[in-house]
Protein backbone atom coordinates (compact mmCIF):
# COMPACT_ATOMS: atom_id res chain seq x y z
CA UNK A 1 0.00 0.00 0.00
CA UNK A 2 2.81 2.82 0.74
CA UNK A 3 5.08 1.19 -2.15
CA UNK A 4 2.07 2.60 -4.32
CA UNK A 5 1.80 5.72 -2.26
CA UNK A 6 5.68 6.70 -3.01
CA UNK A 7 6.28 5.20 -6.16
CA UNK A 8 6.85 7.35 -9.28
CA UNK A 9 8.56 9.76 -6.99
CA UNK A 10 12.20 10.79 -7.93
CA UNK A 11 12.45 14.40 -6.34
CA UNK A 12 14.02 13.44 -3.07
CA UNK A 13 11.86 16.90 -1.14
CA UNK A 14 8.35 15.66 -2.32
CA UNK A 15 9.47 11.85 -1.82
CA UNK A 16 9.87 13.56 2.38
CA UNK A 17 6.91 15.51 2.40
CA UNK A 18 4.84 12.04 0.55
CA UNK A 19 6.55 10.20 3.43
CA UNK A 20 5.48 12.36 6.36
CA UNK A 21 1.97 12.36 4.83
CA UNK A 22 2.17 8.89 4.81
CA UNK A 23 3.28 8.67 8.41
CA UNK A 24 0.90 10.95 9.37
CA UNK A 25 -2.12 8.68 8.02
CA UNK A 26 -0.38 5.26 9.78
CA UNK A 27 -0.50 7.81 13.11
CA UNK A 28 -3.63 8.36 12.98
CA UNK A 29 -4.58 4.68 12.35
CA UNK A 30 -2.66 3.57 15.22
CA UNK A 31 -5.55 4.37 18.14
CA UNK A 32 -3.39 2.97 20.25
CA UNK A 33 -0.71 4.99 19.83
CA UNK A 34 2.56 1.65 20.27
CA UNK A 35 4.03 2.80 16.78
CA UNK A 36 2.63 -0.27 15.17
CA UNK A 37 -0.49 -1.56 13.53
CA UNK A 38 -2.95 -4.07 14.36
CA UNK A 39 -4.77 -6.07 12.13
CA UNK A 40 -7.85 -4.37 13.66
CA UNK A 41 -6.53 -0.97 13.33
CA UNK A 42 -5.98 -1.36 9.94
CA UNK A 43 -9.72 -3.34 9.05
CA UNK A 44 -10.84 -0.52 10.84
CA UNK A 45 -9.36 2.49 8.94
CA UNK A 46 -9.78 1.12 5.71
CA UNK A 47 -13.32 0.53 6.05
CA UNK A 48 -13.80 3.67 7.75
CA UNK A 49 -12.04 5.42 4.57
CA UNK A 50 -14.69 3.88 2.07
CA UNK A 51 -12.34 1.17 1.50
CA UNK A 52 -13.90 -1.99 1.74
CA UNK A 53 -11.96 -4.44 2.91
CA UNK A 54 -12.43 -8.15 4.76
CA UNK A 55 -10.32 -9.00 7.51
CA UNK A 56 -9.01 -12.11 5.24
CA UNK A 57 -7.32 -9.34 2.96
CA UNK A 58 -6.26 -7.69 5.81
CA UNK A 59 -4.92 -10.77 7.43
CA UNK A 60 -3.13 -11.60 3.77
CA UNK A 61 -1.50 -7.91 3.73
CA UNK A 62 -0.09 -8.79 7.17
CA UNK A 63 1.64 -11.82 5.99
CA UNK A 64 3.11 -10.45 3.29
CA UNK A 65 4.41 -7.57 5.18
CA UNK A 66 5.03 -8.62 8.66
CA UNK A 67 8.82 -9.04 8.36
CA UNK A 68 9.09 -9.48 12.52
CA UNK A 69 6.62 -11.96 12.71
CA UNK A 70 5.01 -10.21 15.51
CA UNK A 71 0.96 -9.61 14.50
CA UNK A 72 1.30 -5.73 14.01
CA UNK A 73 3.43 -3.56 11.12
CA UNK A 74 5.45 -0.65 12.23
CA UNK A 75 6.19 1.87 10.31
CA UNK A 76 8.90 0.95 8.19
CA UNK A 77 7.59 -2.70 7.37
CA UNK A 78 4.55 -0.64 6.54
CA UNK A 79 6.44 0.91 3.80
CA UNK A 80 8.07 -2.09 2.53
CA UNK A 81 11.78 -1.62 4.52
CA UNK A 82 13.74 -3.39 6.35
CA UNK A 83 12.88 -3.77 9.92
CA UNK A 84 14.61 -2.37 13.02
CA UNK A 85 15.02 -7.00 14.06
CA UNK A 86 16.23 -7.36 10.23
CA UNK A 87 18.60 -4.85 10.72
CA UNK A 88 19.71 -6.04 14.50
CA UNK A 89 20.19 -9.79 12.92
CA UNK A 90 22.20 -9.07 10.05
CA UNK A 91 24.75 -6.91 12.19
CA UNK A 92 25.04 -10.07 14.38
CA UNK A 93 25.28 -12.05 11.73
CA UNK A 94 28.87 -11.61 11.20
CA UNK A 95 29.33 -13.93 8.57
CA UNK A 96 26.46 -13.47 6.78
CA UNK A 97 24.78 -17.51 6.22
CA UNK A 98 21.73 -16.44 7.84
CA UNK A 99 21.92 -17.45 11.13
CA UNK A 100 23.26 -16.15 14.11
CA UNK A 101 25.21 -18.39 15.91
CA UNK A 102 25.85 -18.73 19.69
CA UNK A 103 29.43 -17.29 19.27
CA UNK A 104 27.89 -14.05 17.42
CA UNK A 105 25.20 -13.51 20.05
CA UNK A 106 27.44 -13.62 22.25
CA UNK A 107 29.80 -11.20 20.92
CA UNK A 108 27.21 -8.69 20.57
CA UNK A 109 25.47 -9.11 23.79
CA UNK A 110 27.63 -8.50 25.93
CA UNK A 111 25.47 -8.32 29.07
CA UNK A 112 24.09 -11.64 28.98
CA UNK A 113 25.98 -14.53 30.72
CA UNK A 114 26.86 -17.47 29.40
CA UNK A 115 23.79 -19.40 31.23
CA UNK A 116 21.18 -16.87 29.64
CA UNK A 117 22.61 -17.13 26.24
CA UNK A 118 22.39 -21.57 26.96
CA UNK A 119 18.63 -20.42 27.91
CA UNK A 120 17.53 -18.81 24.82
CA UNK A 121 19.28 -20.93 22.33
CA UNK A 122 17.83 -24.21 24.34
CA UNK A 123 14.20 -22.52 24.14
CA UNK A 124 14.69 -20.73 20.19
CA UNK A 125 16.52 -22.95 18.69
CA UNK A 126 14.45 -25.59 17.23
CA UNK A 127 16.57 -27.63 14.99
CA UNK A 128 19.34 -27.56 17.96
CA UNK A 129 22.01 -26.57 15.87
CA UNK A 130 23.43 -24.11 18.26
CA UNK A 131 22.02 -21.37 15.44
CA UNK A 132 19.15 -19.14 15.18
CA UNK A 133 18.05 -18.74 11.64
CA UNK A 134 15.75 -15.47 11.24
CA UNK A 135 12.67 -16.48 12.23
CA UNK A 136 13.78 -18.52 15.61
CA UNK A 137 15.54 -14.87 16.39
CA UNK A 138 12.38 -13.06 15.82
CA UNK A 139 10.27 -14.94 18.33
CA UNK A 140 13.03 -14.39 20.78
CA UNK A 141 13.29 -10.72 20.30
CA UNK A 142 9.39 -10.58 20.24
CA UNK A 143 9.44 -12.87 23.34
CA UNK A 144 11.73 -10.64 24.97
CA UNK A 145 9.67 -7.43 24.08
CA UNK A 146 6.18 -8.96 25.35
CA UNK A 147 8.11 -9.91 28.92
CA UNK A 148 9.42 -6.71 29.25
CA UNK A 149 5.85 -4.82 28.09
CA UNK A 150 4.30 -7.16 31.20
């Protein structure tokens, strides 16, 4: 939906100004106000716009742009970009395979111990290979974040 918004846009001031606009709309559909969409939110604006939508084609948006894996679309998966999690597991991904292996986690996080690190990989890692391939990171981080919102 914003790919369409933007596209055809090559002066980089009116691409900025069709980008706030754009963030100013996904605001205002975010009642909530977390920086992310629900599937309800957006069922809910679109319909409310004239738009009519089902909550299947809602529900099929989501999967195709849901790169966290979390239920909701922030802004920047929204717009078709690489997430703030994409972004966090390729720079621990040193050697770029596609998996982030207890050695990398562990170089980046620093302030974990060597028991929590055993932890998550034990619980995340579900073909035991001592590696986290993109989604098994994702439901970690998103575990992580729903803990720490409780």
């Amino acid at each position: 939906m914003a790919k369409f918004l933007m596209k055809n846009i090559s002066n980089p001031h009116e691409e900025a100004r069709r980008r706030r606009e754009v963030r100013r709309y996904f605001d205002r559909a975010d009642k909530d106000g977390d920086g992310k969409l629900t599937k309800e939110e957006w069922f809910r604006v679109l319909n409310s716009s004239g738009v009519p939508t089902t909550m299947t084609e809602v529900e099929e948006f989501f999967e195709a742009m849901d790169r966290d894996y979390d239920g909701r679309l922030s802004f920047e998966e929204f717009m078709g970009e690489e997430s703030k999690i994409e972004k966090l597991f390729k720079s621990m991904d040193k050697n770029g395979d596609g998996f982030v292996t207890r050695e990398e986690f562990n170089s980046i996080c620093k302030n974990l111990n060597a028991e929590q690190v055993k932890m998550a990989f034990q619980k995340f890692d579900k073909t035991g290979d001592d590696r986290l391939d993109y989604r098994e990171f994702c439901q970690m981080i998103n575990r992580q974040h729903q803990q720490e919102s409780n």
